[in-house]
N, C-alpha and C. Protein backbone atom coordinates (compact mmCIF):
# COMPACT_ATOMS: atom_id res chain seq x y z
N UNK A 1 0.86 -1.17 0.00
CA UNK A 1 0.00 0.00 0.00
C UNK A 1 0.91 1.24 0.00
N UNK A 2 0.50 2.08 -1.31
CA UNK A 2 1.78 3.48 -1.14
C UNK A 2 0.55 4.49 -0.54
N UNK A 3 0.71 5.40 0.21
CA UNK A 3 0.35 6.41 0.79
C UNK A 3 1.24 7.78 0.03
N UNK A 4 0.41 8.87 -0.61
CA UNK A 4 1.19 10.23 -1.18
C UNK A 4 1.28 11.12 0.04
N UNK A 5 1.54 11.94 -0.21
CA UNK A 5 2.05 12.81 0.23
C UNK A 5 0.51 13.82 0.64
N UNK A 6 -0.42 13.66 -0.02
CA UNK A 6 -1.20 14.55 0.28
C UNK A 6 -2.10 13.55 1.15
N UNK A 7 -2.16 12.71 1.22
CA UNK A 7 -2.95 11.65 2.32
C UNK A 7 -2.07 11.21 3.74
N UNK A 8 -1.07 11.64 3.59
CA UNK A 8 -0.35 11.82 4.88
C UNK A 8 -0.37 12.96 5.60
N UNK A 9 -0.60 13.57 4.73
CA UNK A 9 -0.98 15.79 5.90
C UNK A 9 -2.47 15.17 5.59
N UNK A 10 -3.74 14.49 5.21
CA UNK A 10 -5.08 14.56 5.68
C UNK A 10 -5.21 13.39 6.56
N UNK A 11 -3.96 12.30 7.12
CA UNK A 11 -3.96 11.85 8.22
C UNK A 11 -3.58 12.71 9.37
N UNK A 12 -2.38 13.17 9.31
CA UNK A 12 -1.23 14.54 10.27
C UNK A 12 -2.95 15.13 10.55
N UNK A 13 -3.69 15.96 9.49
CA UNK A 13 -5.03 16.85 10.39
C UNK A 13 -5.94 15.79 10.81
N UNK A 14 -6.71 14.80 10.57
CA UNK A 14 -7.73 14.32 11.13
C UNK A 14 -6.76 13.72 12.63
N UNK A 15 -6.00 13.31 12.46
CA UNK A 15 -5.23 12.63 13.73
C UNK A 15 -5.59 13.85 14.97
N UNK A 16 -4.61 15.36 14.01
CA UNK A 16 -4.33 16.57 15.06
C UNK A 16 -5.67 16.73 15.63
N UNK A 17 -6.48 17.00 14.54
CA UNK A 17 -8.40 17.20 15.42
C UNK A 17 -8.93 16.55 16.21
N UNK A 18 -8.88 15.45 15.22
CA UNK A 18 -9.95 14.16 16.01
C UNK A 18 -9.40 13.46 17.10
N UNK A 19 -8.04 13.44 17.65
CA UNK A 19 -7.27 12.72 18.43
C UNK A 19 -7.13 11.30 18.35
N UNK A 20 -7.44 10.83 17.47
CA UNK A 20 -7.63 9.49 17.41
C UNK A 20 -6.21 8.69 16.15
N UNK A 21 -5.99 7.20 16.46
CA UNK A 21 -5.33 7.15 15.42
C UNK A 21 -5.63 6.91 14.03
N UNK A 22 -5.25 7.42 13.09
CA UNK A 22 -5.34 7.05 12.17
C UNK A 22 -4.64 5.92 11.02
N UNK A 23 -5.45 4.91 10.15
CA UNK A 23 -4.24 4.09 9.99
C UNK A 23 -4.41 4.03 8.40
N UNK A 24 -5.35 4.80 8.40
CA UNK A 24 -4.96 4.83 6.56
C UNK A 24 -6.56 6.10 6.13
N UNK A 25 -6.22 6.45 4.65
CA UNK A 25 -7.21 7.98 4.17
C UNK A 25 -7.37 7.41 2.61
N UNK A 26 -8.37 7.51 1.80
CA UNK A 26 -8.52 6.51 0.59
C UNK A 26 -9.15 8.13 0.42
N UNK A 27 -8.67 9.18 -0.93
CA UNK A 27 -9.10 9.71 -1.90
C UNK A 27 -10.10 8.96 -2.67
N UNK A 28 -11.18 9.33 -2.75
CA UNK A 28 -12.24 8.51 -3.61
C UNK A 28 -12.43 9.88 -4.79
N UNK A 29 -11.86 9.68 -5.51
CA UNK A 29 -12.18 10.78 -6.89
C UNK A 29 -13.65 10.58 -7.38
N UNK A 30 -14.16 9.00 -7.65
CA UNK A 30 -15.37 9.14 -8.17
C UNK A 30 -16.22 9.64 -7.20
N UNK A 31 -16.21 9.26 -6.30
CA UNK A 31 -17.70 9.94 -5.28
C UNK A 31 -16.59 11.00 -4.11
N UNK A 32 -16.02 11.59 -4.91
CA UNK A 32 -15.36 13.03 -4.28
C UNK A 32 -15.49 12.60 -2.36
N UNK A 33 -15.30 12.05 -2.11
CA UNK A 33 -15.01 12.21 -1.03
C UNK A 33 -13.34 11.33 -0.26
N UNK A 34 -12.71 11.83 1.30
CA UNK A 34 -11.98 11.10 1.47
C UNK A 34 -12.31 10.18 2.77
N UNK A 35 -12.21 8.74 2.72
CA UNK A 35 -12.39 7.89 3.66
C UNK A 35 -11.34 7.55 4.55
N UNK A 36 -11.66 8.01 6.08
CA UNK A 36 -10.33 7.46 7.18
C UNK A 36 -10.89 6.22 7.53
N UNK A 37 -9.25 5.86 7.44
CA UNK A 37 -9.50 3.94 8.78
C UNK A 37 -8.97 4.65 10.14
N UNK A 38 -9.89 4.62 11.21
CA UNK A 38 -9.35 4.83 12.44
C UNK A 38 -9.19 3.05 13.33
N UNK A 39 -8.25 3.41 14.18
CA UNK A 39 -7.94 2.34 15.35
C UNK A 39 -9.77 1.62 15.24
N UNK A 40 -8.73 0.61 15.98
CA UNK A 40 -10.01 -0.15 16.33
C UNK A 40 -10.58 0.47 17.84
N UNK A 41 -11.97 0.36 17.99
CA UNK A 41 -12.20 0.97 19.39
C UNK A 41 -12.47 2.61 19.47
N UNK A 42 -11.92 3.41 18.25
CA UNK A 42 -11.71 4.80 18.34
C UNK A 42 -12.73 5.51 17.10
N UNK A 43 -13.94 4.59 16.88
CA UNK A 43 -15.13 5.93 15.92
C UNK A 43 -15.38 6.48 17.16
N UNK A 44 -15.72 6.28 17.70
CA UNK A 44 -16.64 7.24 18.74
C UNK A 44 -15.82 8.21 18.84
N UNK A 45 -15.17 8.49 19.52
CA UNK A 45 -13.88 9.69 19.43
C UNK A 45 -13.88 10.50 18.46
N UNK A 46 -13.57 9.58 17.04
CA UNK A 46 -13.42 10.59 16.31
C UNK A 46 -14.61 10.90 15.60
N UNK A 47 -16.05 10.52 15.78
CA UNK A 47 -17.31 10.90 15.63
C UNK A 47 -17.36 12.08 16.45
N UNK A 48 -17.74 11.51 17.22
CA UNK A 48 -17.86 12.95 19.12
C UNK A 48 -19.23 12.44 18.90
N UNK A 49 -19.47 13.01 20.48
CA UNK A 49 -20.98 12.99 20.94
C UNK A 49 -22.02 14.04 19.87
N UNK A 50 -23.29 13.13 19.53
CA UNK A 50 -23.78 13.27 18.05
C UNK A 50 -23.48 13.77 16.85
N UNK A 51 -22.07 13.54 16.84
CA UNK A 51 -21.47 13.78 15.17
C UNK A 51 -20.69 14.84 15.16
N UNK A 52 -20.66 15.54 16.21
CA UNK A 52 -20.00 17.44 16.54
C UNK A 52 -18.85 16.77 15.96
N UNK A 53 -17.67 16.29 15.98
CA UNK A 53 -16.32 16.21 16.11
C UNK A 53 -16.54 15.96 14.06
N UNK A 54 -17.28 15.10 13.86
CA UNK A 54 -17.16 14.51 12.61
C UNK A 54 -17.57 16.13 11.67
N UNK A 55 -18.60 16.55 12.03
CA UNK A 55 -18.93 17.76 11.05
C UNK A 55 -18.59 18.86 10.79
N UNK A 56 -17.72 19.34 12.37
CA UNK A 56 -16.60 20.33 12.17
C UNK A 56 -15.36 20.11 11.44
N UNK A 57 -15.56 18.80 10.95
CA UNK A 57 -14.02 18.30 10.42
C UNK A 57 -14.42 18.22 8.82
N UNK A 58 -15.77 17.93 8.37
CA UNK A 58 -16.16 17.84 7.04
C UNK A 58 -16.45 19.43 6.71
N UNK A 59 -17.07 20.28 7.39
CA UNK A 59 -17.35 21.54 7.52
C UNK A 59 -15.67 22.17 7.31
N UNK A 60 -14.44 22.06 7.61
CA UNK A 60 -12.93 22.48 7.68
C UNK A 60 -12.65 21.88 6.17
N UNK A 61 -12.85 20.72 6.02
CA UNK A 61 -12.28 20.11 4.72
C UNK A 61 -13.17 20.35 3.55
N UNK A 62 -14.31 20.69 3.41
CA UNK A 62 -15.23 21.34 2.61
C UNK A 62 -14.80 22.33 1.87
N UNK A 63 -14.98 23.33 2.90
CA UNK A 63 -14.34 24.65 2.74
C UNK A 63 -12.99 24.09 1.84
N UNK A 64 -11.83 23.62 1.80
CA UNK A 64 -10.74 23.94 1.22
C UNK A 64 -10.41 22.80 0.49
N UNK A 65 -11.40 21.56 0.52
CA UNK A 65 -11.11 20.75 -0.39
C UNK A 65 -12.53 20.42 -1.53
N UNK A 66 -13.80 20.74 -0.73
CA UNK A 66 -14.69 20.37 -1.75
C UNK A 66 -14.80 18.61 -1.86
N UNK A 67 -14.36 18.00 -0.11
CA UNK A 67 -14.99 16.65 -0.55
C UNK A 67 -15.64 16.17 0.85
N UNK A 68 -16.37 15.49 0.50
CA UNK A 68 -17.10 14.75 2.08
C UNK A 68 -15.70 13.94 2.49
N UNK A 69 -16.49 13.77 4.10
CA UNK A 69 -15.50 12.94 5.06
C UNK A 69 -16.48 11.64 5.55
N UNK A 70 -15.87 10.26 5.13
CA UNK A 70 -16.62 9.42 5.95
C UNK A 70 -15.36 8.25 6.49
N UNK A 71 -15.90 8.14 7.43
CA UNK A 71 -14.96 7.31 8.88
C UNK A 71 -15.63 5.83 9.36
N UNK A 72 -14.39 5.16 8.91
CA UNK A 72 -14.73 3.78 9.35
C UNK A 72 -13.88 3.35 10.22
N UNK A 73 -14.10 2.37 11.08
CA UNK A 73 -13.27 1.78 12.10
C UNK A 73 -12.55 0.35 11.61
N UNK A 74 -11.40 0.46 11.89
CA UNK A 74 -10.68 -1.04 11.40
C UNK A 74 -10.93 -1.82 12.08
N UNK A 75 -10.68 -3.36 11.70
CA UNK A 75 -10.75 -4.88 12.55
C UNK A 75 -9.71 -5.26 12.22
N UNK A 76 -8.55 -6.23 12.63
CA UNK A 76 -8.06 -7.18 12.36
C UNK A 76 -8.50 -8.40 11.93
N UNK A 77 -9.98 -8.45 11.95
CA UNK A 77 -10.99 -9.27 11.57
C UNK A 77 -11.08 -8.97 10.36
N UNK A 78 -10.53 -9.32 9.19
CA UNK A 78 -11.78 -8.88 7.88
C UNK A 78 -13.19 -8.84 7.66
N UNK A 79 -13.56 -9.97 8.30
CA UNK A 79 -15.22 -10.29 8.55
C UNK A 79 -15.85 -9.10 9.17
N UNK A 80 -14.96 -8.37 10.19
CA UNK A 80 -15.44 -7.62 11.27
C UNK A 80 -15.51 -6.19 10.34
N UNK A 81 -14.30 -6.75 9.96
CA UNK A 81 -13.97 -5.10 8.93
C UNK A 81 -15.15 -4.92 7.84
N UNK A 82 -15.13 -6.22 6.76
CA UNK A 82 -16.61 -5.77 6.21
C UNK A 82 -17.94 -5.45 7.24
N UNK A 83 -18.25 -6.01 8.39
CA UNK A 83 -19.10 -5.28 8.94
C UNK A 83 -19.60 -3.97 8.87
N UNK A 84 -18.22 -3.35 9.47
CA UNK A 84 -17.60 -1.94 9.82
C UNK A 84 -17.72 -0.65 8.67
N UNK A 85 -18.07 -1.79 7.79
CA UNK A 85 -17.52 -0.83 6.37
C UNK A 85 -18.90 -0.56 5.75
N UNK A 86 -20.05 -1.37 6.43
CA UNK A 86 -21.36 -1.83 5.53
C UNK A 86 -22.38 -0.99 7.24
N UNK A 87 -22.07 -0.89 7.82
CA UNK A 87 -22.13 -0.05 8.29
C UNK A 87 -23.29 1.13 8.39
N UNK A 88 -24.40 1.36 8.46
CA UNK A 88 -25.16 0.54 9.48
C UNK A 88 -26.18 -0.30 8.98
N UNK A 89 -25.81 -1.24 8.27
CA UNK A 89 -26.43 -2.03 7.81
C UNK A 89 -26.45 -3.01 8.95
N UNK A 90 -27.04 -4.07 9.08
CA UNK A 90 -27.28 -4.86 10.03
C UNK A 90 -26.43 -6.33 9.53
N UNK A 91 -25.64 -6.91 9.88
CA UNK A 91 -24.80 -7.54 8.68
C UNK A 91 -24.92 -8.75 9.71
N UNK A 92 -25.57 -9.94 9.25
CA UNK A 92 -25.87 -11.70 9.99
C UNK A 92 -24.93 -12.14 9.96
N UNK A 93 -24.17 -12.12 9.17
CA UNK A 93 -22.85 -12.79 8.31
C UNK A 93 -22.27 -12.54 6.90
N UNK A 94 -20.74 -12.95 7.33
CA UNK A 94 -20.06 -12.98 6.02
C UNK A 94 -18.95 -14.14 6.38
N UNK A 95 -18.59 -14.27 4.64
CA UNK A 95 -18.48 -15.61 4.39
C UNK A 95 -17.25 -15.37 3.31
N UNK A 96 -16.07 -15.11 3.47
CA UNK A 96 -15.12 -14.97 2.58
C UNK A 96 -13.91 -16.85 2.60
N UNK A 97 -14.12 -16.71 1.12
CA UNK A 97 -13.66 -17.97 0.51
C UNK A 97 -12.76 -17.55 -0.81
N UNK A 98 -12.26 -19.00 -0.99
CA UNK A 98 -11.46 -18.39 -2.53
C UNK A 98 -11.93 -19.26 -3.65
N UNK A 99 -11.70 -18.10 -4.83
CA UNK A 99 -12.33 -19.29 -5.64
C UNK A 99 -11.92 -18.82 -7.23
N UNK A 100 -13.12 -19.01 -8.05
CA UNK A 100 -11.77 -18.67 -9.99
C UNK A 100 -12.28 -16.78 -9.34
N UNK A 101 -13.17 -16.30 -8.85
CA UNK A 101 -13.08 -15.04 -8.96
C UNK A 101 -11.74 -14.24 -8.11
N UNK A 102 -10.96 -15.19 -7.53
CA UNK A 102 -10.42 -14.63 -6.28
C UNK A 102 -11.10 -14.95 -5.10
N UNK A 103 -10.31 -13.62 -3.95
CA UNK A 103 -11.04 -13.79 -2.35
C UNK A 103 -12.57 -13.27 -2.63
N UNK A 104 -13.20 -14.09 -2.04
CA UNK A 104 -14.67 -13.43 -2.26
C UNK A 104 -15.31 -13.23 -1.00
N UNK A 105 -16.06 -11.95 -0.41
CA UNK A 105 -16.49 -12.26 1.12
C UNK A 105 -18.14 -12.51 0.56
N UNK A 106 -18.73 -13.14 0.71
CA UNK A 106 -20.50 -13.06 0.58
C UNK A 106 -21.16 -12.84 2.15
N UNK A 107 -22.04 -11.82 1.54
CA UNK A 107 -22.38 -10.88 2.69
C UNK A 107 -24.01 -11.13 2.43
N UNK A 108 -24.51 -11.31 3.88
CA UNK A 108 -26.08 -12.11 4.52
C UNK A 108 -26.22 -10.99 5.32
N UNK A 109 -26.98 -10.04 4.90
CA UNK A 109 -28.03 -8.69 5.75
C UNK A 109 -29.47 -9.29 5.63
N UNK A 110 -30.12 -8.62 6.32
CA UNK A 110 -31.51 -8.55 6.17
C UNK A 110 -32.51 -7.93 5.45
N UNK A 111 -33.36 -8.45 4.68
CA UNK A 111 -33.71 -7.73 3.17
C UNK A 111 -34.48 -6.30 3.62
N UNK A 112 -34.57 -6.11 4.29
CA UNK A 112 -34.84 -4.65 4.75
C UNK A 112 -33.87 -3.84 4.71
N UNK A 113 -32.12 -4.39 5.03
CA UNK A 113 -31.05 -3.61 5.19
C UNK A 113 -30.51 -3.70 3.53
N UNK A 114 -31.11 -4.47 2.43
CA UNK A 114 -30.33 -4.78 1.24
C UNK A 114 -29.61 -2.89 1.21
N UNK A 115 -30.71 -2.43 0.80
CA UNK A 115 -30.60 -1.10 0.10
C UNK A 115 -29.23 0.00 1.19
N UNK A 116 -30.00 -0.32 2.61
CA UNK A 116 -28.32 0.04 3.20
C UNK A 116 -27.35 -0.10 3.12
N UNK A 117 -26.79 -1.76 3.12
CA UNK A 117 -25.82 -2.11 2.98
C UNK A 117 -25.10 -1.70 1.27
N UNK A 118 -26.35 -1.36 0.24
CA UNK A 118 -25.17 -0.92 -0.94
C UNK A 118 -25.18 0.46 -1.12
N UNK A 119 -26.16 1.41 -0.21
CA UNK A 119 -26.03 2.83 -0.19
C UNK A 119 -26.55 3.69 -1.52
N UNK A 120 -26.42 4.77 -1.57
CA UNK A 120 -26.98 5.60 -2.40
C UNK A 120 -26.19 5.37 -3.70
N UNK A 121 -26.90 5.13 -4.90
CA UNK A 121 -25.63 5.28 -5.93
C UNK A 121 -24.53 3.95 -5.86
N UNK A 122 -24.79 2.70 -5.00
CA UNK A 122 -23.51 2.57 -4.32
C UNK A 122 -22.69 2.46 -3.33
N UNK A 123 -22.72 3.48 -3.14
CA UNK A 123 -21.82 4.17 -2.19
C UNK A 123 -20.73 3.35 -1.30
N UNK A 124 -21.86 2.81 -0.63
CA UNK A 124 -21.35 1.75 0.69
C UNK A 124 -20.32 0.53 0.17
N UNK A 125 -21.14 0.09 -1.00
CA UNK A 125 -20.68 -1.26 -1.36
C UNK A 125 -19.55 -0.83 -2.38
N UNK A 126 -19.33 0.48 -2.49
CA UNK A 126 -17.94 0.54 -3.63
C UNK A 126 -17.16 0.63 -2.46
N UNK A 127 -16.94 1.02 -1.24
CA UNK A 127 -16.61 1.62 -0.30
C UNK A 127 -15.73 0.44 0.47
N UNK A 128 -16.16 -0.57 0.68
CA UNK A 128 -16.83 -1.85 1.42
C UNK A 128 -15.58 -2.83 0.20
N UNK A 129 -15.77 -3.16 -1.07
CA UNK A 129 -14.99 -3.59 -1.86
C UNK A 129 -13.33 -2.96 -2.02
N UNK A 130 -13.37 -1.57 -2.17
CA UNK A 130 -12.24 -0.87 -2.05
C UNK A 130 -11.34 -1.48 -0.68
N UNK A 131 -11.60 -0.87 0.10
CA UNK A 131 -11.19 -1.18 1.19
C UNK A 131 -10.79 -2.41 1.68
N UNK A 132 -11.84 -3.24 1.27
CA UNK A 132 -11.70 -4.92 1.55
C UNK A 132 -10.23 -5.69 0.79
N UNK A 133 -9.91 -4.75 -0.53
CA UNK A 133 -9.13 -5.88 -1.28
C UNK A 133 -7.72 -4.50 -0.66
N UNK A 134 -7.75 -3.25 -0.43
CA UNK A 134 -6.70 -2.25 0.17
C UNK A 134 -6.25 -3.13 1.36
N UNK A 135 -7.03 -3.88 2.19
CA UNK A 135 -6.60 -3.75 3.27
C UNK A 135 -6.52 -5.45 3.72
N UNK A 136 -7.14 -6.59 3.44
CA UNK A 136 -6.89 -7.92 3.06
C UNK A 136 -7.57 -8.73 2.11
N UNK A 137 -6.83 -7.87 0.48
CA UNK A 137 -6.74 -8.69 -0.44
C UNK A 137 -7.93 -9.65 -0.57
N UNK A 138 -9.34 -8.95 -0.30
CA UNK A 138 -10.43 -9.42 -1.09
C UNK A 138 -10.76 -9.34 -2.19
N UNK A 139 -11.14 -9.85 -3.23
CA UNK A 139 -11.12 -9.21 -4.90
C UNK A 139 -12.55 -8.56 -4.51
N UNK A 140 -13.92 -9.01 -4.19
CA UNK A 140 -14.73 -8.69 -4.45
C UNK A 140 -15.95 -8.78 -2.93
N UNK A 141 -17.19 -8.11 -2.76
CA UNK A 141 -17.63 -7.82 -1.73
C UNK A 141 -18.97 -7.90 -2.12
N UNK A 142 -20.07 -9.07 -1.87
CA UNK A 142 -21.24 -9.48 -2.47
C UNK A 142 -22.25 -9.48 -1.42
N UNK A 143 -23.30 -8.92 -1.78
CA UNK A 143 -24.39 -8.64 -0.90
C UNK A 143 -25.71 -10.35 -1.17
């Protein structure tokens, strides 16, 4: 994983603000926004009590970058991590295996949560895949 130069000063500020650690920042060009991995144990922190900490920080990076901020918490779990990532979807299970597609995780929500778990446009589940194969080499992330 290479990290630039400009995702290391938007770790250096969310770290300096949010106090929390940070362990990786994913530029998303297509859906303009940038995604932090914080510690495990540490959204809340860097959320704050009802979102204050998170919106003064999207409200700062707005202003001078023109992209949303969304914050996920890491696992050492991958399983845990797609959880984390699908988010607030209600997630029963997942089920990562290998096979001709590659690592595959297959993901069991509740058909009420389908539409959460892949988000607007997306969103979640490009989010959720990115991350999954960035961080343990999943190819793909199936609802």
């Amino acid at each position: 994983m290479v990290i630039s130069n400009d995702q290391v000063r938007y770790m250096q500020l969310f770290r300096s603000l949010m106090g929390v650690t940070v362990l990786d920042v994913v530029n998303d060009e297509e859906e303009n926004r940038l995604i932090f991995v914080v510690g495990e144990g540490e959204l809340g922190r860097a959320v704050g009590r009802g979102g204050r900490k998170l919106r003064a920080m999207k409200n700062l990076l707005w202003k001078d970058l023109r992209k949303d901020i969304e914050v996920v918490e890491y696992s050492s779990d991958p399983a845990q991590f797609i959880c984390n990532l699908l988010s607030p979807a209600r997630v029963v299970s997942v089920s990562i295996s290998d096979g001709r597609e590659g690592r595959v995780a297959l993901v069991k929500v509740p058909e009420e949560d389908v539409s959460v778990a892949i988000g607007r446009n997306g969103r979640r589940i490009k989010r959720a895949r990115r991350l999954a194969k960035r961080w343990f080499d999943i190819d793909n992330v199936k609802i």
